[in-house]
PDB file of N, CA and C in Angstrom:
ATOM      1  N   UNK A   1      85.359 110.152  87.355  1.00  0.00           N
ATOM      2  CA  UNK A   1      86.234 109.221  86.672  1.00  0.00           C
ATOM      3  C   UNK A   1      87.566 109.179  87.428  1.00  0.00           C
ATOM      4  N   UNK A   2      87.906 107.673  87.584  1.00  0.00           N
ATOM      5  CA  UNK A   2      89.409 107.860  88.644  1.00  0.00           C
ATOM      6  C   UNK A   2      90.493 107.898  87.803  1.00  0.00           C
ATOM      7  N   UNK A   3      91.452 108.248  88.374  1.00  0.00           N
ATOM      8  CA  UNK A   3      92.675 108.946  87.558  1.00  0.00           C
ATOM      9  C   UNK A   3      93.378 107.151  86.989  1.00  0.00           C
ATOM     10  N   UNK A   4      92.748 106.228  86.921  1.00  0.00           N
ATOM     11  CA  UNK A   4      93.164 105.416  86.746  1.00  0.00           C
ATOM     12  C   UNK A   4      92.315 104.877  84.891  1.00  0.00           C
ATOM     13  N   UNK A   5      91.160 105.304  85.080  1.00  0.00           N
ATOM     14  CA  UNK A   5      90.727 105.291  84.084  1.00  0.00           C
ATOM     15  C   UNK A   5      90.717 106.009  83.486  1.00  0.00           C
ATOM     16  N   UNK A   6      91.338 107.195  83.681  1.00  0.00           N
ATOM     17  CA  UNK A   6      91.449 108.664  82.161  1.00  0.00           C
ATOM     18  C   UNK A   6      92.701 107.987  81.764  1.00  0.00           C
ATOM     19  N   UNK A   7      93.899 107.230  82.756  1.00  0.00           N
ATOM     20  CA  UNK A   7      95.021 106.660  82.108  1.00  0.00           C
ATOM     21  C   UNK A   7      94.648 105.840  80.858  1.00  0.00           C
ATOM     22  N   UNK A   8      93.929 104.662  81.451  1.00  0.00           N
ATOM     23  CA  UNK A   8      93.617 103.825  80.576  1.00  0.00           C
ATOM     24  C   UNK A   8      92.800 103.925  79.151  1.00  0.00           C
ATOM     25  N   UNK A   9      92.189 105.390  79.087  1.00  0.00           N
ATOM     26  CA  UNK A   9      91.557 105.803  78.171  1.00  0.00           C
ATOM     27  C   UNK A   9      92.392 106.298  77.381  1.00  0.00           C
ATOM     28  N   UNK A  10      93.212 107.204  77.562  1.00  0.00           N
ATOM     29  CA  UNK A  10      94.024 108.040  76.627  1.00  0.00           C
ATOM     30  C   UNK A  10      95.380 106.788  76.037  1.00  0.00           C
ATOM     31  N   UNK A  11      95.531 105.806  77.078  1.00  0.00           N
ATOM     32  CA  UNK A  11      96.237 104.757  76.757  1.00  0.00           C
ATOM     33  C   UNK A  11      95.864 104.300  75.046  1.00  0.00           C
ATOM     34  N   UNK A  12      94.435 103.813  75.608  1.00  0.00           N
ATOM     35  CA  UNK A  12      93.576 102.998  74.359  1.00  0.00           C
ATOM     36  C   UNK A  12      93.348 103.965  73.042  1.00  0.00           C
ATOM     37  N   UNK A  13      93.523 105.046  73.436  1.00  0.00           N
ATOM     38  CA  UNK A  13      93.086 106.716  72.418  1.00  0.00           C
ATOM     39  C   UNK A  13      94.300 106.451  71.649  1.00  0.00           C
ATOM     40  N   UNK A  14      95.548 106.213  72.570  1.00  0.00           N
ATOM     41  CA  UNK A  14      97.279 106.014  71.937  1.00  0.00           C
ATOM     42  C   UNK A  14      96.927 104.953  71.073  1.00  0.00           C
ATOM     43  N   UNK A  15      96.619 103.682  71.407  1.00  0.00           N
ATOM     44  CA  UNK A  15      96.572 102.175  70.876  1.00  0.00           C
ATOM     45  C   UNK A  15      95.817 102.530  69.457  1.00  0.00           C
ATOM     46  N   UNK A  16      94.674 102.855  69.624  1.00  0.00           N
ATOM     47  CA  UNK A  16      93.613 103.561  68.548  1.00  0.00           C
ATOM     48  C   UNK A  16      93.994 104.285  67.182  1.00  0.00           C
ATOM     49  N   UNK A  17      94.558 105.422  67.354  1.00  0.00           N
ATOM     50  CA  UNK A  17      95.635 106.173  66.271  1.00  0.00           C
ATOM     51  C   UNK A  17      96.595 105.505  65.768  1.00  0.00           C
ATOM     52  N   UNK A  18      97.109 104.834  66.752  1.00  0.00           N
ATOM     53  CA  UNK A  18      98.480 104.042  65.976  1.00  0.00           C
ATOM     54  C   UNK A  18      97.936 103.236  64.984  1.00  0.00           C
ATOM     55  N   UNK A  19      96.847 102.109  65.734  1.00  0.00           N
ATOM     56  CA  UNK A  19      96.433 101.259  64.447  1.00  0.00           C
ATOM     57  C   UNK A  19      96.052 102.515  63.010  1.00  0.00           C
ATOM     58  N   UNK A  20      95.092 103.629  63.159  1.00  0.00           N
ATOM     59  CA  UNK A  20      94.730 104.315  62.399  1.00  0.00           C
ATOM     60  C   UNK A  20      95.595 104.784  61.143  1.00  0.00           C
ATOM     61  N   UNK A  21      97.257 105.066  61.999  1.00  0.00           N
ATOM     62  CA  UNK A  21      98.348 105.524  61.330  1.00  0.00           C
ATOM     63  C   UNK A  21      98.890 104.285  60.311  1.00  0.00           C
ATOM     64  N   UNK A  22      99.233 103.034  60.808  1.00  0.00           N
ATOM     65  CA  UNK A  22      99.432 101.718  60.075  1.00  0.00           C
ATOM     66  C   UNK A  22      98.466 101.603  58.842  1.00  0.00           C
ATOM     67  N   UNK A  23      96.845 101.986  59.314  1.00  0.00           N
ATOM     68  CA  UNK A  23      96.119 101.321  57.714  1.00  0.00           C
ATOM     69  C   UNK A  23      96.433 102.362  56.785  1.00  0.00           C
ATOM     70  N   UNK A  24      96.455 103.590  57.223  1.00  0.00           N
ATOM     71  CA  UNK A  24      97.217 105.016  56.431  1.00  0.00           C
ATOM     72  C   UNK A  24      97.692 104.656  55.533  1.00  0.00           C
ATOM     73  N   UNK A  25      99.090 104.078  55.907  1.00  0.00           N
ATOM     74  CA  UNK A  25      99.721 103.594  55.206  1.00  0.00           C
ATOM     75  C   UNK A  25      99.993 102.685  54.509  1.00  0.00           C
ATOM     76  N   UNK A  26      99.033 101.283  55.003  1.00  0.00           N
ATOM     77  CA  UNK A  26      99.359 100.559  54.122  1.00  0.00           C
ATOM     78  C   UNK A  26      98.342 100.944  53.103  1.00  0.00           C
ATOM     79  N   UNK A  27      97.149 101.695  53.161  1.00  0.00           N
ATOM     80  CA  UNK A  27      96.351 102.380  52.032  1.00  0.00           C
ATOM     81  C   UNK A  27      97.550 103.216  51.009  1.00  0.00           C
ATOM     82  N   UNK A  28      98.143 103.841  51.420  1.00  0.00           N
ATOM     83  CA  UNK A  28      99.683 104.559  51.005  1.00  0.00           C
ATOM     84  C   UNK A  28     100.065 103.838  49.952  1.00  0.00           C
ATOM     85  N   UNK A  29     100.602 102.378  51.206  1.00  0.00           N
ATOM     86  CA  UNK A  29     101.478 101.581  50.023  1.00  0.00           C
ATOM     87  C   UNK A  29     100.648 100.998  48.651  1.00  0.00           C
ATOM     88  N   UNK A  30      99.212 100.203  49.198  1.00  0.00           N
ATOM     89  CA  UNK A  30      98.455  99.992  48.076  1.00  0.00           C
ATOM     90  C   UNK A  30      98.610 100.902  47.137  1.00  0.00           C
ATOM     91  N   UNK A  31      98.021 101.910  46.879  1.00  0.00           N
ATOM     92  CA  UNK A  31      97.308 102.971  45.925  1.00  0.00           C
ATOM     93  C   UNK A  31      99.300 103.251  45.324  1.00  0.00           C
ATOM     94  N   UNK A  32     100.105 102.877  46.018  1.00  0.00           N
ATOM     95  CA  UNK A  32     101.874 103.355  45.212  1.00  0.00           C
ATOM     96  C   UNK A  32     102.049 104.667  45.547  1.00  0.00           C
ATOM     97  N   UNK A  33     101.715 105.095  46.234  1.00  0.00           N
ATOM     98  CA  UNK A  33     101.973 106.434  46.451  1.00  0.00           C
ATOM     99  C   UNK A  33     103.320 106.630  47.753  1.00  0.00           C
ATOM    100  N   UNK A  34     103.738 105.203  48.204  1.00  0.00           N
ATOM    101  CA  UNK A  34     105.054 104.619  48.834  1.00  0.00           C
ATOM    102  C   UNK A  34     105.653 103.530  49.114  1.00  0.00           C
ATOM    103  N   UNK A  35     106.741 102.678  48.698  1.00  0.00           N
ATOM    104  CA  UNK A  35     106.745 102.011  48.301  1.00  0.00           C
ATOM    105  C   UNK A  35     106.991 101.102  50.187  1.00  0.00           C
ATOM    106  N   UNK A  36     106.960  99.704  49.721  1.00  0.00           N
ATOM    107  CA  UNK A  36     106.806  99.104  51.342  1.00  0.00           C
ATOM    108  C   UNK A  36     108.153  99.221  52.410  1.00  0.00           C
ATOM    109  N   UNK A  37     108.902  99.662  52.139  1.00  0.00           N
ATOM    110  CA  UNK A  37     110.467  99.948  52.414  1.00  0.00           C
ATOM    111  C   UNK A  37     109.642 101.171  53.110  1.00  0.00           C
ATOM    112  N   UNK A  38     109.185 102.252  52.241  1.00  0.00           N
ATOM    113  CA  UNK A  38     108.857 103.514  52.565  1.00  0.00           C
ATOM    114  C   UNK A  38     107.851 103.182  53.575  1.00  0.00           C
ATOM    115  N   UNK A  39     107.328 102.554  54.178  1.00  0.00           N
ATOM    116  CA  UNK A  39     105.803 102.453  54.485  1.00  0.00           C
ATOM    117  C   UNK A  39     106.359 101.750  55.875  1.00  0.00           C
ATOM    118  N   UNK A  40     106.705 100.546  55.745  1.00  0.00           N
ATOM    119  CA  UNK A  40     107.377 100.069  57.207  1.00  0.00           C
ATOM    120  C   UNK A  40     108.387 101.150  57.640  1.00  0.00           C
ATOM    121  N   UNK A  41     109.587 101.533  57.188  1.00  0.00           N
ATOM    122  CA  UNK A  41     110.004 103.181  57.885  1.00  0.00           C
ATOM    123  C   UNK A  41     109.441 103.673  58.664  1.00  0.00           C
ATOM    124  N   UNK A  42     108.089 104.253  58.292  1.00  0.00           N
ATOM    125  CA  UNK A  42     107.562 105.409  58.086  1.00  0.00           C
ATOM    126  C   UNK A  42     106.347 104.908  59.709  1.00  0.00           C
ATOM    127  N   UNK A  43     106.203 103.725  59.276  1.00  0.00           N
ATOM    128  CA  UNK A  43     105.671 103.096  60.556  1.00  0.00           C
ATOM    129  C   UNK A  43     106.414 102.898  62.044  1.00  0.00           C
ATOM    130  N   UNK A  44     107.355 102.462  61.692  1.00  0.00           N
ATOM    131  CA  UNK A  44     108.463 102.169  62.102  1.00  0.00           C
ATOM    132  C   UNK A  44     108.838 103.571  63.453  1.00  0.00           C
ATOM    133  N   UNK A  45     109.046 104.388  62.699  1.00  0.00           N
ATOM    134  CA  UNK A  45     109.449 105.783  62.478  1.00  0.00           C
ATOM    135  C   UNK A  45     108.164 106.294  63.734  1.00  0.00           C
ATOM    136  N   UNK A  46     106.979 106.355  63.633  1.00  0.00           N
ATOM    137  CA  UNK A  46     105.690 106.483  64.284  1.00  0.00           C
ATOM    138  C   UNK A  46     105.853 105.542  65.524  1.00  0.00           C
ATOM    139  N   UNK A  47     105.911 104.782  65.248  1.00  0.00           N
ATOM    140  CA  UNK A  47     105.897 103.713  66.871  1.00  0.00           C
ATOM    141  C   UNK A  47     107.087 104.601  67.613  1.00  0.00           C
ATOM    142  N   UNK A  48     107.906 104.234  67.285  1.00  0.00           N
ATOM    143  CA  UNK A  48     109.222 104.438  68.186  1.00  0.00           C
ATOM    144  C   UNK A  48     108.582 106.211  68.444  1.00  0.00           C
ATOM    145  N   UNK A  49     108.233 107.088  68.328  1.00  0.00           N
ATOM    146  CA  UNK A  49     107.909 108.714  68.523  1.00  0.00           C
ATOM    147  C   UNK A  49     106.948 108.006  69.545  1.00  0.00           C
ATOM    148  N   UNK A  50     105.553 106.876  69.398  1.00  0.00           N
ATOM    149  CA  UNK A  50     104.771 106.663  70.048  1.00  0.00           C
ATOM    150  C   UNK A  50     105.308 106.246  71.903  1.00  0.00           C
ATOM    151  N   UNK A  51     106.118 105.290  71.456  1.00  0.00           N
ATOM    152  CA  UNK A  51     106.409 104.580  72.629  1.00  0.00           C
ATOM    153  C   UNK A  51     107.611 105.868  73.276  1.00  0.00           C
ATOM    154  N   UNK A  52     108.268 106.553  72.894  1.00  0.00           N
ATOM    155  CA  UNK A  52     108.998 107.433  73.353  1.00  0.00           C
ATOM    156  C   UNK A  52     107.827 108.505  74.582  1.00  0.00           C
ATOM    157  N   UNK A  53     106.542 108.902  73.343  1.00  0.00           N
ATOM    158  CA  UNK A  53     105.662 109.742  74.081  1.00  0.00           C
ATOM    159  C   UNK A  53     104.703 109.006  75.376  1.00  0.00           C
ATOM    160  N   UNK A  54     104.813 107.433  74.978  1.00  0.00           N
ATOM    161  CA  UNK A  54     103.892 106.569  76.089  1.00  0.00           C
ATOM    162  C   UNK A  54     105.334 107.141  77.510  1.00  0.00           C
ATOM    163  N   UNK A  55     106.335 106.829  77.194  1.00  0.00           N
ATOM    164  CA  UNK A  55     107.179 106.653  78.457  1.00  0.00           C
ATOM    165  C   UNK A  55     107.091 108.134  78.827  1.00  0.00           C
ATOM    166  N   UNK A  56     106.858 109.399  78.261  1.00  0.00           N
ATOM    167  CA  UNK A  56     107.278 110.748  78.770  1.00  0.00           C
ATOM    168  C   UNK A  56     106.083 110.657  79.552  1.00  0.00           C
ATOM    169  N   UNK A  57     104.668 110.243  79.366  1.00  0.00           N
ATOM    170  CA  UNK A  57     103.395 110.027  79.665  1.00  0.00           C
ATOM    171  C   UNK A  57     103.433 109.545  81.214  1.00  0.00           C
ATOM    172  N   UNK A  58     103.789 108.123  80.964  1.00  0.00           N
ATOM    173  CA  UNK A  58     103.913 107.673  82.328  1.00  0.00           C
ATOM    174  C   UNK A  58     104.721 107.990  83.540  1.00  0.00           C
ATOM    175  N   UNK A  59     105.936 108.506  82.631  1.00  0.00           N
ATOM    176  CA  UNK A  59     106.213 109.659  84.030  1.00  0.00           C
ATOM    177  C   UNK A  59     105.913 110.557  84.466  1.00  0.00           C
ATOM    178  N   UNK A  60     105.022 111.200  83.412  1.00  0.00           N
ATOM    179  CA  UNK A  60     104.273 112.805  84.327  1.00  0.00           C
ATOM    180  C   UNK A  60     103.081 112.133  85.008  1.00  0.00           C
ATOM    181  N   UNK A  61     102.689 110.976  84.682  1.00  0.00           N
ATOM    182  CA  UNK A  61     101.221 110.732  85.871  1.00  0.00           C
ATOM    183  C   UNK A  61     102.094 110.058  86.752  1.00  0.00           C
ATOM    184  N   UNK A  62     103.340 109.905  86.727  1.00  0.00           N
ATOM    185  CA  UNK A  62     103.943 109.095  88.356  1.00  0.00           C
ATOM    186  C   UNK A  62     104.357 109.924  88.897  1.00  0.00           C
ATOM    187  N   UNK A  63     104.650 111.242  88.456  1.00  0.00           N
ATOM    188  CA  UNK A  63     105.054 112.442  88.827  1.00  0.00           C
ATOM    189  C   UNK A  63     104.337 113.214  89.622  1.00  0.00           C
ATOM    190  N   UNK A  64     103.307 113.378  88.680  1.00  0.00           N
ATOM    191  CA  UNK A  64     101.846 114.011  88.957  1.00  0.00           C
ATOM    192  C   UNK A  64     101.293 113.231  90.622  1.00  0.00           C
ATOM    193  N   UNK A  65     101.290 112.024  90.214  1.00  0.00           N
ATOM    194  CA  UNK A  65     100.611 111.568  91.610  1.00  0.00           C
ATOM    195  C   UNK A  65     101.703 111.358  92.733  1.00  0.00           C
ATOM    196  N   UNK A  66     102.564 111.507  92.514  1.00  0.00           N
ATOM    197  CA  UNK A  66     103.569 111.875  93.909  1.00  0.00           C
ATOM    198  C   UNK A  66     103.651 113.149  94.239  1.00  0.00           C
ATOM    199  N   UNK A  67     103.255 113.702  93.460  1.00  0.00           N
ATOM    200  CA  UNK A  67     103.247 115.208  93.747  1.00  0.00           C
ATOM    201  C   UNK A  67     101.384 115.533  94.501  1.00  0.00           C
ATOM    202  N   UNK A  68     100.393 114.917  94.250  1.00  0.00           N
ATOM    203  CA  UNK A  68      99.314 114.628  94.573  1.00  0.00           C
ATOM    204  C   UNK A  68      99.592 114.305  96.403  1.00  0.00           C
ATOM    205  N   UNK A  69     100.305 112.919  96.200  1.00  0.00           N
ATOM    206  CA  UNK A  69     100.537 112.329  97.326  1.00  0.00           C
ATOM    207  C   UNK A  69     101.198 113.234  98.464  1.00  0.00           C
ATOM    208  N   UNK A  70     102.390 114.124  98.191  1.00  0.00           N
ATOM    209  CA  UNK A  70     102.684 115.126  98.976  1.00  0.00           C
ATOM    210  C   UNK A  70     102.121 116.073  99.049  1.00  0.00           C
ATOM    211  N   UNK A  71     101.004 116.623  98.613  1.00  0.00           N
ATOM    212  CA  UNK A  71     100.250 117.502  98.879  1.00  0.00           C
ATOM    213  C   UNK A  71      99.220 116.930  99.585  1.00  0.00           C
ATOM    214  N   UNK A  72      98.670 116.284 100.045  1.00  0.00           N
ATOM    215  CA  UNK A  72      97.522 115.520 101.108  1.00  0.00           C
ATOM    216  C   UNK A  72      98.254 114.984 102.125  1.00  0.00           C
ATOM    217  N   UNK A  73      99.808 115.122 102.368  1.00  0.00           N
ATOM    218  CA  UNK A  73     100.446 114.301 103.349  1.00  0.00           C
ATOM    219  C   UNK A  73     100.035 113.025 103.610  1.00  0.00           C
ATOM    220  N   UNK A  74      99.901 112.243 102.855  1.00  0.00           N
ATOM    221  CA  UNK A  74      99.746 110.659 102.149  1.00  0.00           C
ATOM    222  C   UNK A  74     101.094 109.946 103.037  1.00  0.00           C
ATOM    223  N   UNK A  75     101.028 109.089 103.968  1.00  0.00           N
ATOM    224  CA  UNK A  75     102.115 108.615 104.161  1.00  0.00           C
ATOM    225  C   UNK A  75     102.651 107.756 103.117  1.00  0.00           C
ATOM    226  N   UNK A  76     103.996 107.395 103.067  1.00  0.00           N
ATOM    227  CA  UNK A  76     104.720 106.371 101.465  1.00  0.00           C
ATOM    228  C   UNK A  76     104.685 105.390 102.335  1.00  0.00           C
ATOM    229  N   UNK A  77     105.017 104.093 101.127  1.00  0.00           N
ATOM    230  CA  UNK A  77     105.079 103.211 102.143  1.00  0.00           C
ATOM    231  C   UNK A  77     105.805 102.734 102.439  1.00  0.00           C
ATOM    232  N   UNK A  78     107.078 103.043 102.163  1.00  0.00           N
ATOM    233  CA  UNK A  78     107.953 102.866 103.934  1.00  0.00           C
ATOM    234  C   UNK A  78     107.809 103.603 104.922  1.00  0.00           C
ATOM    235  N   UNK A  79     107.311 105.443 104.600  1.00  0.00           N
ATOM    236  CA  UNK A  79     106.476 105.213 106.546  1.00  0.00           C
ATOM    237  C   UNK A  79     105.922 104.541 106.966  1.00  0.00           C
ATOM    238  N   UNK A  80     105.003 104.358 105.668  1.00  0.00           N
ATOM    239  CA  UNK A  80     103.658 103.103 106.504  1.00  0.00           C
ATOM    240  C   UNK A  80     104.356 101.946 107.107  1.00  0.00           C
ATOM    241  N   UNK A  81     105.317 101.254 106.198  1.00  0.00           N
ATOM    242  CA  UNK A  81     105.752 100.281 107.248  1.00  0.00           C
ATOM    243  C   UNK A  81     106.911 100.218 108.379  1.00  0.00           C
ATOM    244  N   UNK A  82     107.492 101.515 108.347  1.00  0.00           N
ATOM    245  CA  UNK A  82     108.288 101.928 109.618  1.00  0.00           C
ATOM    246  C   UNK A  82     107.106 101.919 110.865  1.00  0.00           C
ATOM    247  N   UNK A  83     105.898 102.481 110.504  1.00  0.00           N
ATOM    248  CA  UNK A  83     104.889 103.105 111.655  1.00  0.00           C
ATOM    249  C   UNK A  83     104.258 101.355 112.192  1.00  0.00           C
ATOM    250  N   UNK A  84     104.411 100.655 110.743  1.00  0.00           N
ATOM    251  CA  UNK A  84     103.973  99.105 111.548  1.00  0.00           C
ATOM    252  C   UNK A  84     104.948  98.452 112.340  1.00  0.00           C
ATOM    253  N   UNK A  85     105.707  98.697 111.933  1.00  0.00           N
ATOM    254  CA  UNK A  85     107.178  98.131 112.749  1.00  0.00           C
ATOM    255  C   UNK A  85     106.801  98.652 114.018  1.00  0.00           C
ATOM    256  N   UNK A  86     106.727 100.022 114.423  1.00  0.00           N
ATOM    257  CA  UNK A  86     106.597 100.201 115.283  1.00  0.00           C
ATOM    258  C   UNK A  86     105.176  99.655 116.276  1.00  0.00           C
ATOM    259  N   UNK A  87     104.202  99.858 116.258  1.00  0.00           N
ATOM    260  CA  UNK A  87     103.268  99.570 116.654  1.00  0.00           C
ATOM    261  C   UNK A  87     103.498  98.388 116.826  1.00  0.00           C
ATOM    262  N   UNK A  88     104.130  97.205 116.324  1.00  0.00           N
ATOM    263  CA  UNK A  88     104.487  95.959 116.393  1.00  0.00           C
ATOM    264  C   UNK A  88     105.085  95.403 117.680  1.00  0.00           C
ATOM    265  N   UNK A  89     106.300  96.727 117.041  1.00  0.00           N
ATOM    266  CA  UNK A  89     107.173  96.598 118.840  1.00  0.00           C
ATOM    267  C   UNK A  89     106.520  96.826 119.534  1.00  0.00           C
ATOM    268  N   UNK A  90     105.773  98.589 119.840  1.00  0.00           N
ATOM    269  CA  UNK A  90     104.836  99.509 121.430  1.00  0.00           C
ATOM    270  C   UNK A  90     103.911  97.432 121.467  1.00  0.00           C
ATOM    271  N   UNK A  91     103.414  96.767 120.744  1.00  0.00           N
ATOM    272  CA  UNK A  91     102.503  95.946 121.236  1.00  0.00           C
ATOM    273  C   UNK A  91     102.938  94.694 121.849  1.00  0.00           C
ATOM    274  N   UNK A  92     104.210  94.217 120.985  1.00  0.00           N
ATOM    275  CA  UNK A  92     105.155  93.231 122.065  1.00  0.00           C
ATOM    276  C   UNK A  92     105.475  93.952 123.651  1.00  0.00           C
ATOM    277  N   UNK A  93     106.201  94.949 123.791  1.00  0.00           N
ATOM    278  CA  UNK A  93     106.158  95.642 124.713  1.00  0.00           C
ATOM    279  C   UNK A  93     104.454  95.733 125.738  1.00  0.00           C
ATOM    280  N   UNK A  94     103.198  95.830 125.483  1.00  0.00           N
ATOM    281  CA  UNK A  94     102.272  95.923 126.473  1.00  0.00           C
ATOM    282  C   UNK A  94     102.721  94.622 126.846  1.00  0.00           C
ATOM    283  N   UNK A  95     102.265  93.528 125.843  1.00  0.00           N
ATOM    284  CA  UNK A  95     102.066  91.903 126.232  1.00  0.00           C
ATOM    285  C   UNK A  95     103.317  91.675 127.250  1.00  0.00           C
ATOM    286  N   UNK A  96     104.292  92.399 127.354  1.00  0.00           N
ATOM    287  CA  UNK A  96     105.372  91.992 128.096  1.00  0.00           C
ATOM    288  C   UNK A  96     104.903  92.572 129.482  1.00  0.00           C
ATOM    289  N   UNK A  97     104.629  93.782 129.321  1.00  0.00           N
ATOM    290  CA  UNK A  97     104.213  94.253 130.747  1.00  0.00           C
ATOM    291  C   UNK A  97     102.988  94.106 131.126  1.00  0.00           C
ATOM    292  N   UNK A  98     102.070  93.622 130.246  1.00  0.00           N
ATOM    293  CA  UNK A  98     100.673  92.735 131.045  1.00  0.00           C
ATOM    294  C   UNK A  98     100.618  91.779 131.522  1.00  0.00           C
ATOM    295  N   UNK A  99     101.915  91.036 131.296  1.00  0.00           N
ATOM    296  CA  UNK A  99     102.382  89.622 132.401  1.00  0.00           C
ATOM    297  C   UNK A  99     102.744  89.905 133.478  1.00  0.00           C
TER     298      UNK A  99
END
């Protein structure tokens, strides 16, 4: 499984609970056991913890895979495109001296 799809899984796992947490509650609010003030809060309250934990998330897998990336000596890509630059020039340069 590529590290692109355990993202997208645990993503949808996030998406999944949340809805789960919303019918919670509005089962909550039905049955009176909180009133809808209490219930949007309380939802409210859950998202914002959610989306706080999505962003801590996405920085440890951007983290994670730069830290991946420097451990395999992965060029970035502005080496990569410093190293094209170059090769660009070394190849203007033959064509100049193959005339």
């Amino acid at each position: 499984m590529s590290l692109s799809e355990v993202v997208q899984k645990a993503l949808m796992a996030g998406l999944g609970m949340q809805e789960k947490a919303k019918e919670f509650v509005d089962e909550l609010v039905k049955k009176g056991e909180l009133s809808e003030m209490q219930g949007a809060k309380l939802i409210k309250e859950w998202s914002e913890k959610a989306s706080a934990s999505k962003d801590e998330f996405d920085k440890s897998i951007k983290d994670l895979v730069n830290k991946a990336v420097e451990m395999i000596n992965f060029p970035t890509r502005k080496e990569f495109d410093e190293l094209n630059k170059k090769v660009e020039s070394l190849a203007e340069t033959v064509k100049h001296l193959e005339k």
